[in-house]
N, C-alpha and C. Protein backbone atom coordinates (compact mmCIF):
# COMPACT_ATOMS: atom_id res chain seq x y z
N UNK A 1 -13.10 -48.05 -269.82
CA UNK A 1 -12.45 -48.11 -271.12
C UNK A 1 -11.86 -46.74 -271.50
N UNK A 2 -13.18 -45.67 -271.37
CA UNK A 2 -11.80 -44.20 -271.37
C UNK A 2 -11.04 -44.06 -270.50
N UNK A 3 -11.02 -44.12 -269.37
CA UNK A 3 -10.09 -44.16 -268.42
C UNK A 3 -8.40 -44.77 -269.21
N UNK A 4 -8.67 -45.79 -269.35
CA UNK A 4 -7.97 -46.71 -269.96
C UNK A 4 -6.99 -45.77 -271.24
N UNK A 5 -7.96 -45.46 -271.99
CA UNK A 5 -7.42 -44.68 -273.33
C UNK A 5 -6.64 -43.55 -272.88
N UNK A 6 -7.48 -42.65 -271.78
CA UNK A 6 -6.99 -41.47 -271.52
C UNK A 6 -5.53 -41.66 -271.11
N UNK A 7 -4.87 -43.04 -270.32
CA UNK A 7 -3.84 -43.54 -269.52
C UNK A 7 -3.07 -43.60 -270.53
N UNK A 8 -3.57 -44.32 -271.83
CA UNK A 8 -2.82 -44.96 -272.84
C UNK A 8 -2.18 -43.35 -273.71
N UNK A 9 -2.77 -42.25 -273.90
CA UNK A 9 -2.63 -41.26 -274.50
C UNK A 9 -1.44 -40.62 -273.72
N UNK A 10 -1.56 -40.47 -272.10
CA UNK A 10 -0.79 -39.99 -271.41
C UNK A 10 0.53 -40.17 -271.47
N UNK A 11 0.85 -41.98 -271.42
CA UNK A 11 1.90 -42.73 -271.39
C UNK A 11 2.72 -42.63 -272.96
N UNK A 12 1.90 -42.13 -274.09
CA UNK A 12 2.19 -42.35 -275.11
C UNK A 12 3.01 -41.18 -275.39
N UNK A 13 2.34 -39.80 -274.84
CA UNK A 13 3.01 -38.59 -274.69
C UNK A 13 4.20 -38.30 -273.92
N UNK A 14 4.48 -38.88 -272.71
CA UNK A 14 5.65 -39.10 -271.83
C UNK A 14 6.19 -40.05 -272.97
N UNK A 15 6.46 -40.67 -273.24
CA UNK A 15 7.29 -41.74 -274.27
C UNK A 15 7.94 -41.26 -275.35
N UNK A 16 7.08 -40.51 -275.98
CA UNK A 16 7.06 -39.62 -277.01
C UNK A 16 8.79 -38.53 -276.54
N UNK A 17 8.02 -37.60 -276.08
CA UNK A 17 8.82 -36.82 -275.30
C UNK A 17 10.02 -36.91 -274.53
N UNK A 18 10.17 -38.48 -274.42
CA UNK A 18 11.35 -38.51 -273.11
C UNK A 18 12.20 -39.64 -274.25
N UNK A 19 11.77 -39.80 -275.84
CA UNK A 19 12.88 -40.95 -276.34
C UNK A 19 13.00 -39.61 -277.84
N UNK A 20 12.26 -38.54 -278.34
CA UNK A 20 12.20 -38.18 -278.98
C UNK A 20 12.40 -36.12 -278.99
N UNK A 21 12.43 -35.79 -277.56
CA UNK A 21 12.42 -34.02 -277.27
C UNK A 21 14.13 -34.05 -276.56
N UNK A 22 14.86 -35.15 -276.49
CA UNK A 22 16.13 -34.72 -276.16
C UNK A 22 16.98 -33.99 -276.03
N UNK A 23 16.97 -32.79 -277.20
CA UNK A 23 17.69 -31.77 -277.15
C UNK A 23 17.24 -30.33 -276.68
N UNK A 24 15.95 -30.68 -276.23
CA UNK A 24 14.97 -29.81 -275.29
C UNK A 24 15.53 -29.24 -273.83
N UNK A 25 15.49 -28.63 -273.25
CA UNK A 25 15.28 -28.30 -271.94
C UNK A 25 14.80 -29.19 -271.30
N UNK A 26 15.38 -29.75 -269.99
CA UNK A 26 14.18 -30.41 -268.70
C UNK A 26 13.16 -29.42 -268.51
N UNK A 27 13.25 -28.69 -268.06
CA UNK A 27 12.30 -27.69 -267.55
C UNK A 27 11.03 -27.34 -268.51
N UNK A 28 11.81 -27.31 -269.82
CA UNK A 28 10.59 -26.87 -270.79
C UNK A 28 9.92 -28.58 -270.88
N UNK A 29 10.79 -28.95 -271.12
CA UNK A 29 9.78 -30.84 -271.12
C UNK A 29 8.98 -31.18 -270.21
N UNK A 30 9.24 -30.96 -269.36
CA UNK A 30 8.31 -31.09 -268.04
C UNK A 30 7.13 -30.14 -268.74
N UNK A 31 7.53 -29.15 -268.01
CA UNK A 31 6.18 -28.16 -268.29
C UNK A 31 5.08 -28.89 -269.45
N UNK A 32 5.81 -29.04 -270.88
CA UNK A 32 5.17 -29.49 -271.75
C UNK A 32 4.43 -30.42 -271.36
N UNK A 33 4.69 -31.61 -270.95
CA UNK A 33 4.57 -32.29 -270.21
C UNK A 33 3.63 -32.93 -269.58
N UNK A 34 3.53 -31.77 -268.70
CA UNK A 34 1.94 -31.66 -267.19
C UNK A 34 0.98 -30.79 -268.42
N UNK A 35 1.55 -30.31 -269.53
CA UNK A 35 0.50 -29.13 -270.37
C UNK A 35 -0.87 -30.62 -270.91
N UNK A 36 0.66 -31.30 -271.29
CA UNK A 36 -0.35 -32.37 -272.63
C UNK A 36 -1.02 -33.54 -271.51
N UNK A 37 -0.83 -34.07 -270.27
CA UNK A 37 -1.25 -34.47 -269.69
C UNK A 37 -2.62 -33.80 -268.76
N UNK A 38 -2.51 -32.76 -268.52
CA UNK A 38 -3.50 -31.96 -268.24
C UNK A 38 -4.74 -31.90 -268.95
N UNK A 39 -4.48 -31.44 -270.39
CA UNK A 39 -5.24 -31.82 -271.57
C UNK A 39 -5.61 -32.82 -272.10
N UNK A 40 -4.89 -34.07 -271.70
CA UNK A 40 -5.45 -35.64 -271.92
C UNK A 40 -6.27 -35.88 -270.66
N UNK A 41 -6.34 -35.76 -269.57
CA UNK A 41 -7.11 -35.76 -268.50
C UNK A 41 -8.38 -35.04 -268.76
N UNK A 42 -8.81 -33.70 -268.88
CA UNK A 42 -9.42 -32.99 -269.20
C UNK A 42 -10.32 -33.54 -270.62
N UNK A 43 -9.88 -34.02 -271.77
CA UNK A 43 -10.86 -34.29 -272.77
C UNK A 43 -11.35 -36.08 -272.05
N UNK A 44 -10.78 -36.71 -271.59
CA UNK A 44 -11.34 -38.14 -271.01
C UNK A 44 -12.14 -37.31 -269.85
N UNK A 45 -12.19 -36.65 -268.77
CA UNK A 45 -13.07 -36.60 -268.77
C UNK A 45 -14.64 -36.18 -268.98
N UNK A 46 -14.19 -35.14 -270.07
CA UNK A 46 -15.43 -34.34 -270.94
C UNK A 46 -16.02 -35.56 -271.74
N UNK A 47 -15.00 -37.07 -272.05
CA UNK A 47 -15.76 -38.27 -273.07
C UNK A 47 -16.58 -38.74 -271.53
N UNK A 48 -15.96 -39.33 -270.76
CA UNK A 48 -16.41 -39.77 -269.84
C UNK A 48 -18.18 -39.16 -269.21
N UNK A 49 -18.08 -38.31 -269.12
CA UNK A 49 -19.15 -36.94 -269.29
C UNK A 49 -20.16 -37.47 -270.13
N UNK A 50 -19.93 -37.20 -271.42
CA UNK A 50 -20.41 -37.40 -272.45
C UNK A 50 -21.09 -38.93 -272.69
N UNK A 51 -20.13 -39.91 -272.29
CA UNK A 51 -20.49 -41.29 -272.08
C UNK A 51 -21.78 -41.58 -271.34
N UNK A 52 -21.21 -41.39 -270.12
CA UNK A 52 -22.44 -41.15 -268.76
C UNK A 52 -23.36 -40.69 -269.31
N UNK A 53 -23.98 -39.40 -270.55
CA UNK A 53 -25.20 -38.98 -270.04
C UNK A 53 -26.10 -39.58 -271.40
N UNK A 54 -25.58 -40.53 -272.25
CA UNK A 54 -26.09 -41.16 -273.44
C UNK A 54 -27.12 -42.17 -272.63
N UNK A 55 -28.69 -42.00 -272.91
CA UNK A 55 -29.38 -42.71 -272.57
C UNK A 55 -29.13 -43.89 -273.53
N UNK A 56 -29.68 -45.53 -272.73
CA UNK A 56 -29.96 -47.11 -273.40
C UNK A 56 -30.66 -47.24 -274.08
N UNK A 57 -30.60 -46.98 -275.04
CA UNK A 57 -32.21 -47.12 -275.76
C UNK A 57 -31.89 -49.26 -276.04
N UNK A 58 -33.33 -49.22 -275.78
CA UNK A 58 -33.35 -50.86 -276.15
C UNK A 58 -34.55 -50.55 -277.47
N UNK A 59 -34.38 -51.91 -277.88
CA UNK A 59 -35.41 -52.05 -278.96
C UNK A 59 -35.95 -53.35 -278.94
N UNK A 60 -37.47 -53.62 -279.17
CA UNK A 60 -37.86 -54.64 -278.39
C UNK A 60 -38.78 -55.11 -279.98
């Protein structure tokens, strides 16, 4: 499911950027780019992380 989100954040940022930074530079868009994708990768997997080490508690 983060996986998922992290994809959805990524795609949202390329979208963003490629219908809305038009009068930008390629070069600087790119860069930007791999910056904010880098950083969406990086916090999914610090949740992911974070996910993983939450013990089950049951209650009986």
């Amino acid at each position: 499911m983060l996986k998922v989100t992290a994809a959805l954040i990524i795609l949202g940022s390329f979208t963003y950027y490629v219908l809305f930074q038009g009068e930008e530079k390629r070069e600087s868009r790119t860069s930007r780019l791999l910056k904010e994708a880098e950083q969406s990768i990086a916090s999914a997997e610090t949740s992911v992380n974070k996910a993983n080490s939450i013990v089950a508690v049951s209650y009986k």
